[in-house]
Each structure stands twice: as structure tokens, then as C-alpha cells.
C-alpha atoms as a PDB file:
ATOM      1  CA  UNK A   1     154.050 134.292  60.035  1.00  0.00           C
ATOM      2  CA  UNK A   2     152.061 137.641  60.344  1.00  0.00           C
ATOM      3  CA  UNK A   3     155.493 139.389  61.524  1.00  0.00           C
ATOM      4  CA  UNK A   4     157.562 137.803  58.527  1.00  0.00           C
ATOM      5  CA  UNK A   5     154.613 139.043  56.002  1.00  0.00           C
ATOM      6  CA  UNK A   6     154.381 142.889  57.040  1.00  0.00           C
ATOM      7  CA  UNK A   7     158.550 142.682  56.524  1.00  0.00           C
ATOM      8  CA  UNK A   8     158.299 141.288  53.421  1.00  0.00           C
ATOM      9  CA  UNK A   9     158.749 138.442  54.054  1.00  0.00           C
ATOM     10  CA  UNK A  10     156.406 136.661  51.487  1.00  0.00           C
ATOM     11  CA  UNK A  11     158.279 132.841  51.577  1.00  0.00           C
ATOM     12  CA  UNK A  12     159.441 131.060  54.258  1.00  0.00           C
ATOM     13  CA  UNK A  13     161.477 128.417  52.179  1.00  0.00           C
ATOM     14  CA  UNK A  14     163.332 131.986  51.292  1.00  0.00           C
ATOM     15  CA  UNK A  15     165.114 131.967  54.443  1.00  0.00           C
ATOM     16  CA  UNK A  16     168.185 130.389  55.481  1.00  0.00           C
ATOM     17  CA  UNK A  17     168.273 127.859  58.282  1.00  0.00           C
ATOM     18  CA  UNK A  18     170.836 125.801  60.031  1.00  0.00           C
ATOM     19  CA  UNK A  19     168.151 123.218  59.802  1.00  0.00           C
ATOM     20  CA  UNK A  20     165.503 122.087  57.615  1.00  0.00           C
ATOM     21  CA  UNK A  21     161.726 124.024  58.137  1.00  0.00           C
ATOM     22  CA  UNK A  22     158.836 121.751  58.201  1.00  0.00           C
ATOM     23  CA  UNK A  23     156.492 123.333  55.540  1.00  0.00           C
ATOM     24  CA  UNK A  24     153.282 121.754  56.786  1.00  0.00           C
ATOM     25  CA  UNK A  25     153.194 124.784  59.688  1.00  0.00           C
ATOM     26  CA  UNK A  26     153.467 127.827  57.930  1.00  0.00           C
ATOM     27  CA  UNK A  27     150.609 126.640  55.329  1.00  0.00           C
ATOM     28  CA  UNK A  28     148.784 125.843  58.418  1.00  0.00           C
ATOM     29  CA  UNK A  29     149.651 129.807  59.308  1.00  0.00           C
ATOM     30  CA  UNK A  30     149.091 131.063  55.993  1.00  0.00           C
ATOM     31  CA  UNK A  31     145.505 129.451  55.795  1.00  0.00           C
ATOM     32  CA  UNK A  32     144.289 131.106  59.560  1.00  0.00           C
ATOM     33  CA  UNK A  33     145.889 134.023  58.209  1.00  0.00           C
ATOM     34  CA  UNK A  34     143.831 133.646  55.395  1.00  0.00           C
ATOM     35  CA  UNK A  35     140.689 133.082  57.565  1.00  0.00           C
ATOM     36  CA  UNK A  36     141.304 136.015  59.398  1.00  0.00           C
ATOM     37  CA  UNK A  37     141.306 138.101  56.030  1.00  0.00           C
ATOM     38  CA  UNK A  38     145.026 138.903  56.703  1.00  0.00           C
ATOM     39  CA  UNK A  39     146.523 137.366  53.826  1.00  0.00           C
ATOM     40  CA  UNK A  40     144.425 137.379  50.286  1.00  0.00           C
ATOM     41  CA  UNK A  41     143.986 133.946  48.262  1.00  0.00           C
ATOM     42  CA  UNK A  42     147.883 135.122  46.798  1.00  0.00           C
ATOM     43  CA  UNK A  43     148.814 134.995  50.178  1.00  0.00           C
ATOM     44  CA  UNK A  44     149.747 138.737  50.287  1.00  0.00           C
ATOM     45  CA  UNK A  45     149.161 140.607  53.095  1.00  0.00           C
ATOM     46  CA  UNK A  46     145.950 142.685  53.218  1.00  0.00           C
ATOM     47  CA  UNK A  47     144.907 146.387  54.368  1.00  0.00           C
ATOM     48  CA  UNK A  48     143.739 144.357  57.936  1.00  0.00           C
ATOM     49  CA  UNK A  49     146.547 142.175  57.708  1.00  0.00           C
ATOM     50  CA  UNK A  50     149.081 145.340  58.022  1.00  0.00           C
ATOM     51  CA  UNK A  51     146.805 146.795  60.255  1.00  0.00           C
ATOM     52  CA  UNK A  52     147.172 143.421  62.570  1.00  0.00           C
ATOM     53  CA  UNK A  53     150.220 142.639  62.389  1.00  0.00           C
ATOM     54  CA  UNK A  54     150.929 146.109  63.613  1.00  0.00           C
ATOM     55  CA  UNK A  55     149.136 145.249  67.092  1.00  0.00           C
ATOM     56  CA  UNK A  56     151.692 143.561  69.944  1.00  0.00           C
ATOM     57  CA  UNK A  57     149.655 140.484  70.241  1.00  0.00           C
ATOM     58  CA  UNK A  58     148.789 137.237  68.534  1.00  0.00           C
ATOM     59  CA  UNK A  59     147.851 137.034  65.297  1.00  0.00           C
ATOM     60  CA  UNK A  60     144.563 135.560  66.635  1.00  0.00           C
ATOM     61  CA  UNK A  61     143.649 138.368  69.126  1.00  0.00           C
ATOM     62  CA  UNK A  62     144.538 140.856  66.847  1.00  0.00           C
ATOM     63  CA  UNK A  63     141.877 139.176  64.539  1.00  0.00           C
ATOM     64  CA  UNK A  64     139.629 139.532  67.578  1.00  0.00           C
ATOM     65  CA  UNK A  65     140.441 143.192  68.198  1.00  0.00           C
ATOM     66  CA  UNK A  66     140.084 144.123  64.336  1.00  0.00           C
ATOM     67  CA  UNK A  67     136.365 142.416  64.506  1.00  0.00           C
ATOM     68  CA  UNK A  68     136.088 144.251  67.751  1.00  0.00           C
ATOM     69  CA  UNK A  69     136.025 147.474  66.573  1.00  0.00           C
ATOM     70  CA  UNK A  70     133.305 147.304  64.168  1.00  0.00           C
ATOM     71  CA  UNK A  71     131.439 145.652  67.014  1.00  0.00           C
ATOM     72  CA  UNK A  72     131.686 148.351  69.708  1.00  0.00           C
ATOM     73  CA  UNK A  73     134.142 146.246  71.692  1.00  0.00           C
ATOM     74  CA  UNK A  74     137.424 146.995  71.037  1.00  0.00           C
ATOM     75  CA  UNK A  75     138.537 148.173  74.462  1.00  0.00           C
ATOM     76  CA  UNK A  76     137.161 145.101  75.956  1.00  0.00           C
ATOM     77  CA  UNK A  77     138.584 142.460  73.794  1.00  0.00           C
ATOM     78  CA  UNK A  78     141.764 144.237  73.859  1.00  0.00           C
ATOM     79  CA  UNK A  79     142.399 143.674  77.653  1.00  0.00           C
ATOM     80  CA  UNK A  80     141.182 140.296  77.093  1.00  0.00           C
ATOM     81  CA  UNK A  81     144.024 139.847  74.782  1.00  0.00           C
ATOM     82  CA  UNK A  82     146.350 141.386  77.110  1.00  0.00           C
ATOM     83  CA  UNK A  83     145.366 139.167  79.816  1.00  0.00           C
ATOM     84  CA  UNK A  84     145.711 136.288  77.599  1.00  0.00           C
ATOM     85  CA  UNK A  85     148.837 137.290  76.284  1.00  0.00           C
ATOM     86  CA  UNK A  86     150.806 137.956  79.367  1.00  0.00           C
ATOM     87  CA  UNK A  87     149.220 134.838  81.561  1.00  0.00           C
ATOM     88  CA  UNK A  88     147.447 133.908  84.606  1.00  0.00           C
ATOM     89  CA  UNK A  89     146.546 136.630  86.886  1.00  0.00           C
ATOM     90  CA  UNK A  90     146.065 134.418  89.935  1.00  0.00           C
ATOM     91  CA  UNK A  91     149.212 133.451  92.372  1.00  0.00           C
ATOM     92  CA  UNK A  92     149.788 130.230  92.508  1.00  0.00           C
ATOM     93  CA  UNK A  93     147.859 129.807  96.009  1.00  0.00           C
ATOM     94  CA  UNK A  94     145.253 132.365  95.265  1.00  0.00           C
ATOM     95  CA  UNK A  95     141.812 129.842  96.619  1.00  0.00           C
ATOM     96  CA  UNK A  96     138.837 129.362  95.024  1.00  0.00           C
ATOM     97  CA  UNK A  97     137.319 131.416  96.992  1.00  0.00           C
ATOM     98  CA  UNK A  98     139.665 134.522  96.304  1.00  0.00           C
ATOM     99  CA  UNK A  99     139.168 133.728  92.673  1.00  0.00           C
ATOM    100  CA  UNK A 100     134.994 133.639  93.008  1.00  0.00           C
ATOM    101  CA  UNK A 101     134.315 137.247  92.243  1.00  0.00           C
ATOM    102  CA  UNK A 102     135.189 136.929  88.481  1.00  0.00           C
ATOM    103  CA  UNK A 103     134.476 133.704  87.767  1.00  0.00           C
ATOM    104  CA  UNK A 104     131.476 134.042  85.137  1.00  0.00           C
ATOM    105  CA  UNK A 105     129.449 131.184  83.111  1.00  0.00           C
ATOM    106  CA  UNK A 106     130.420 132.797  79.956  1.00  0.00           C
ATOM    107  CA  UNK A 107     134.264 131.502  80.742  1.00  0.00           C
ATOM    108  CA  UNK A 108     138.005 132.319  81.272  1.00  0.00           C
ATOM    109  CA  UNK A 109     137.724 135.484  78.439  1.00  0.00           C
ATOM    110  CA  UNK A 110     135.330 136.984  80.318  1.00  0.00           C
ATOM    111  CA  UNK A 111     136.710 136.356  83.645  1.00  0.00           C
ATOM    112  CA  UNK A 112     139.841 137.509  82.531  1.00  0.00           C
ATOM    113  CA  UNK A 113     137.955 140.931  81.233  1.00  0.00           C
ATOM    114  CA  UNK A 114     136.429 140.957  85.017  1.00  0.00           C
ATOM    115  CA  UNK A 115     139.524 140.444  86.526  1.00  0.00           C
ATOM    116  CA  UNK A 116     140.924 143.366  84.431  1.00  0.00           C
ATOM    117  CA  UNK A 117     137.493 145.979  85.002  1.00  0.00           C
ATOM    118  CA  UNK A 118     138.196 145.528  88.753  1.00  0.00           C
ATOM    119  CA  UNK A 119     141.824 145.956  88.710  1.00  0.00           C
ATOM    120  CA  UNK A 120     141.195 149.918  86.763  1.00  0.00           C
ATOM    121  CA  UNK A 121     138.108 150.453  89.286  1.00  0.00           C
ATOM    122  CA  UNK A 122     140.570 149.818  92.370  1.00  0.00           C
ATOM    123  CA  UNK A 123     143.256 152.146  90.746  1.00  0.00           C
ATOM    124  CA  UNK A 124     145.585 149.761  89.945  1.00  0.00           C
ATOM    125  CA  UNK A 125     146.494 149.178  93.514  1.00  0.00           C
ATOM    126  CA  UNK A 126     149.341 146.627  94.417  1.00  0.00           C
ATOM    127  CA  UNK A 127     147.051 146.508  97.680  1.00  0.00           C
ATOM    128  CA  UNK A 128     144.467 145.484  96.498  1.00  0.00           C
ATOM    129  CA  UNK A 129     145.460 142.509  94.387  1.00  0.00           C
ATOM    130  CA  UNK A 130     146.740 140.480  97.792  1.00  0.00           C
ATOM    131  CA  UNK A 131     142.822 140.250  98.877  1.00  0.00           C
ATOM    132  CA  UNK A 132     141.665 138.287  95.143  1.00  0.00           C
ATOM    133  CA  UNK A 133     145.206 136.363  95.137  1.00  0.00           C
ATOM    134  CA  UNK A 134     145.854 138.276  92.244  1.00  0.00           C
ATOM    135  CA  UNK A 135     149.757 138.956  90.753  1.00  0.00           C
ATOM    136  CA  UNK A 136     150.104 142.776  90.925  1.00  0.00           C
ATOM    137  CA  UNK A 137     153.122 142.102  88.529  1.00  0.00           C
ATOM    138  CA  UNK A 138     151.074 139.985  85.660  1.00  0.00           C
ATOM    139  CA  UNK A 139     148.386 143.002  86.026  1.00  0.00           C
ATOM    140  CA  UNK A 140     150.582 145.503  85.607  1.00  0.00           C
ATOM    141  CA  UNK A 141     152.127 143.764  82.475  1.00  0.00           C
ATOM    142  CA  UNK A 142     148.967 143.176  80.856  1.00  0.00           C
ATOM    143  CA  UNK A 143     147.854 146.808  81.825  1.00  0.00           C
ATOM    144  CA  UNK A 144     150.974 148.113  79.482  1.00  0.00           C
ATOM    145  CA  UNK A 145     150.087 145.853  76.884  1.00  0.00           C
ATOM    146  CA  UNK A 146     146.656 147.271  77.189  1.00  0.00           C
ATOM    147  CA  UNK A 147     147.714 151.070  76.974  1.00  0.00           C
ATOM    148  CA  UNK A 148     149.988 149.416  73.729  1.00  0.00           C
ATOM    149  CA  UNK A 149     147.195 148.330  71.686  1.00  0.00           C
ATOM    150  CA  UNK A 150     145.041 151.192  72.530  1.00  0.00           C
ATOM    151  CA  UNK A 151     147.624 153.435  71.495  1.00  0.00           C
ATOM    152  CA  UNK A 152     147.864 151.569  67.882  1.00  0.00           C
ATOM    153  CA  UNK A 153     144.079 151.069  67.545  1.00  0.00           C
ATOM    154  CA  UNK A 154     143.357 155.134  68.070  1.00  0.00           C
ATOM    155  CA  UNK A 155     146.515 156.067  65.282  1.00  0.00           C
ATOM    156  CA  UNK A 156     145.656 152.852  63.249  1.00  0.00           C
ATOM    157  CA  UNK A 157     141.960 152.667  62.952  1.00  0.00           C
ATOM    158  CA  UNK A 158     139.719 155.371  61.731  1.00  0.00           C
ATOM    159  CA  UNK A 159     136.831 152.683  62.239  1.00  0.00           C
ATOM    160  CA  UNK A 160     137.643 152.678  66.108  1.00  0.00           C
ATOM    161  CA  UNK A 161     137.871 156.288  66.201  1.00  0.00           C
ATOM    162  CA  UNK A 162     134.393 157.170  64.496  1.00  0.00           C
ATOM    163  CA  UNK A 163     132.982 154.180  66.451  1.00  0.00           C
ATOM    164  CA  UNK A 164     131.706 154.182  70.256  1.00  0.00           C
ATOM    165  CA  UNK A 165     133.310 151.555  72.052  1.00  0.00           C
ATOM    166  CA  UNK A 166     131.189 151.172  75.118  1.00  0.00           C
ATOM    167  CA  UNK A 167     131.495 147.175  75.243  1.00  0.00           C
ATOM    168  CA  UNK A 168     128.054 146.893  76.997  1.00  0.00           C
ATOM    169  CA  UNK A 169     127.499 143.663  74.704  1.00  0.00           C
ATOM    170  CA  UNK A 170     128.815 140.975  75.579  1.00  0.00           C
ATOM    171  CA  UNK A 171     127.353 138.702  73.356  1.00  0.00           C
ATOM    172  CA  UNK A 172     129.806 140.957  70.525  1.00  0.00           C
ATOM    173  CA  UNK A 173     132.388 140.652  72.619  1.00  0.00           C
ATOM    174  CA  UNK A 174     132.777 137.084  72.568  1.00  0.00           C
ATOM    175  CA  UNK A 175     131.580 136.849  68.995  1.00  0.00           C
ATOM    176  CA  UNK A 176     134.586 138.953  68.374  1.00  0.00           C
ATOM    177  CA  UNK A 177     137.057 136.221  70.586  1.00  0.00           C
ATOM    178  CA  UNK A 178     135.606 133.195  68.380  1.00  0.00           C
ATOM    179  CA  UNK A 179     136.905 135.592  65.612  1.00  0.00           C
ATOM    180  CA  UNK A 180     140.050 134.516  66.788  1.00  0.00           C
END
């Protein structure tokens, strides 16, 4: 619904399908939209509504990013998203064991985030992902997704330029990913 918004897209019951749209969804949409300060109480796309839907993820991690920046945590929610977005990073046989090293109490986000730190710190390597039975090809996805949103968060947000974004908290980073 985000997508259909920042094309003008105002009404759904303004487009033509073959069959007959449920209308119950898209007010559910339009009302986390609204939560998420995308959409106004007119239901018109905001200032961080643009600015979200113009970030290649879900509507609900691009909440989380937005928050993100104004908490110091942008980077780090953003390859949360991108882990999210493109799926599991473990092969289907990867062990428990093999999966230990980034499991944290905090959860799967933050796991995920681990998972993603030590995949930059080893340089990316294909050779490396074997010994955590870790998908080089779902890493390498998520890293380009990663690299995507950065891109649009440093020409799209003066906030997240004039802000560090050392991501040291991690109590803001998961405030920022209930955001969402």
C-alpha cells in the first residue's frame, strides 16, 4: 500500500481488477501506515512516508530504519532488515552447534545482525560461511540489499547524515525493530 501511495495511488477501489478487492486489508494497511506516521489522518502520504517508501524493504522495516536514524542505529537495523527481507541465512543442515555463535537472548533480530557483523569482519568470504552452515548466496543477497538502503538513507536523510551511527546501543536498536 506504501508503493501504490508514493505513485499516487491514493484509492485502492480506484483500480481495476479482474476480481473483486477485499477492502478490510488495505484499511488494515492504511491504519499501520498510519501508525508508522507514513500516511496523515487524510491518509496522504507524509514527508517520512515518501522518504519510506523510497527504501527497498517492507513498509515495517523501513519504519524501523526511519526511527533508526534518530537513534544512532541506522546501519544496524538496516542489515537487520536485509537479513529479514531476503531469509534464513542458515542451510538447511547447518547444526545447532554451527548456528551457536550468534545465537543471542535478545532474539532472531539480533542474531540475524550477528550473523551479518561476522560475515563483513570475515570479508565476505564464500569460505568462510561453510564452517557456521551459513548460505554464502542469502548473505550476499542481503549484503546488496544492505549497500541499497545505505545508499538511499545517505541521499535521503539529512538526519542520518548529521547523525553518528555507531549502533553501540542495543537497547535503541531493538526499540527501533518494535517500531516496526
Amino acid at each position: 500500500m506504501l508503493k501504490l501511495k508514493s505513485i499516487g495511488i491514493n484509492r485502492i477501489a480506484d483500480l481495476q481488477f479482474y476480481d473483486p478487492v477485499d477492502a478490510l486489508p488495505a484499511y488494515k494497511a492504511i491504519a499501520q501506515l498510519h501508525a508508522f506516521g507514513a500516511v496523515d489522518d487524510l491518509g496522504q502520504l507524509t514527508r517520512e512516508g515518501r522518504f519510506m517508501a523510497s527504501l527497498p524493504c517492507d513498509p515495517r522495516y523501513a519504519a524501523a530504519i526511519h526511527d533508526a536514524v534518530a537513534r544512532g542505529c541506522a546501519l544496524q537495523v538496516a542489515k537487520i532488515a536485509a537479513m529479514v527481507e531476503i531469509g534464513w541465512p542458515f542451510l538447511p543442515n547447518a547444526t545447532d552447534a554451527e548456528k551457536a555463535p550468534f545465537a543471542v537472548v535478545q532474539g532472531d533480530h539480533m542474531a540475524f545482525l550477528n550473523v551479518f557483523i561476522s560475515f563483513e569482519k570475515n570479508n565476505m568470504s564464500s569460505r568462510w560461511c561453510p564452517k557456521y552452515g551459513l548460505n554464502y548466496a542469502v548473505l550476499e543477497k542481503a549484503n546488496r540489499l544492505y549497500e541499497s538502503i545505505v545508499a538511499r538513507l545517505k541521499s535521503g536523510s539529512p538526519e542520518f547524515s548529521s547523525k553518528k551511527q555507531d549502533g553501540k546501543d542495543h537497547v535503541a536498536i531493538r526499540k527501533s525493530i518494535l517500531i516496526g
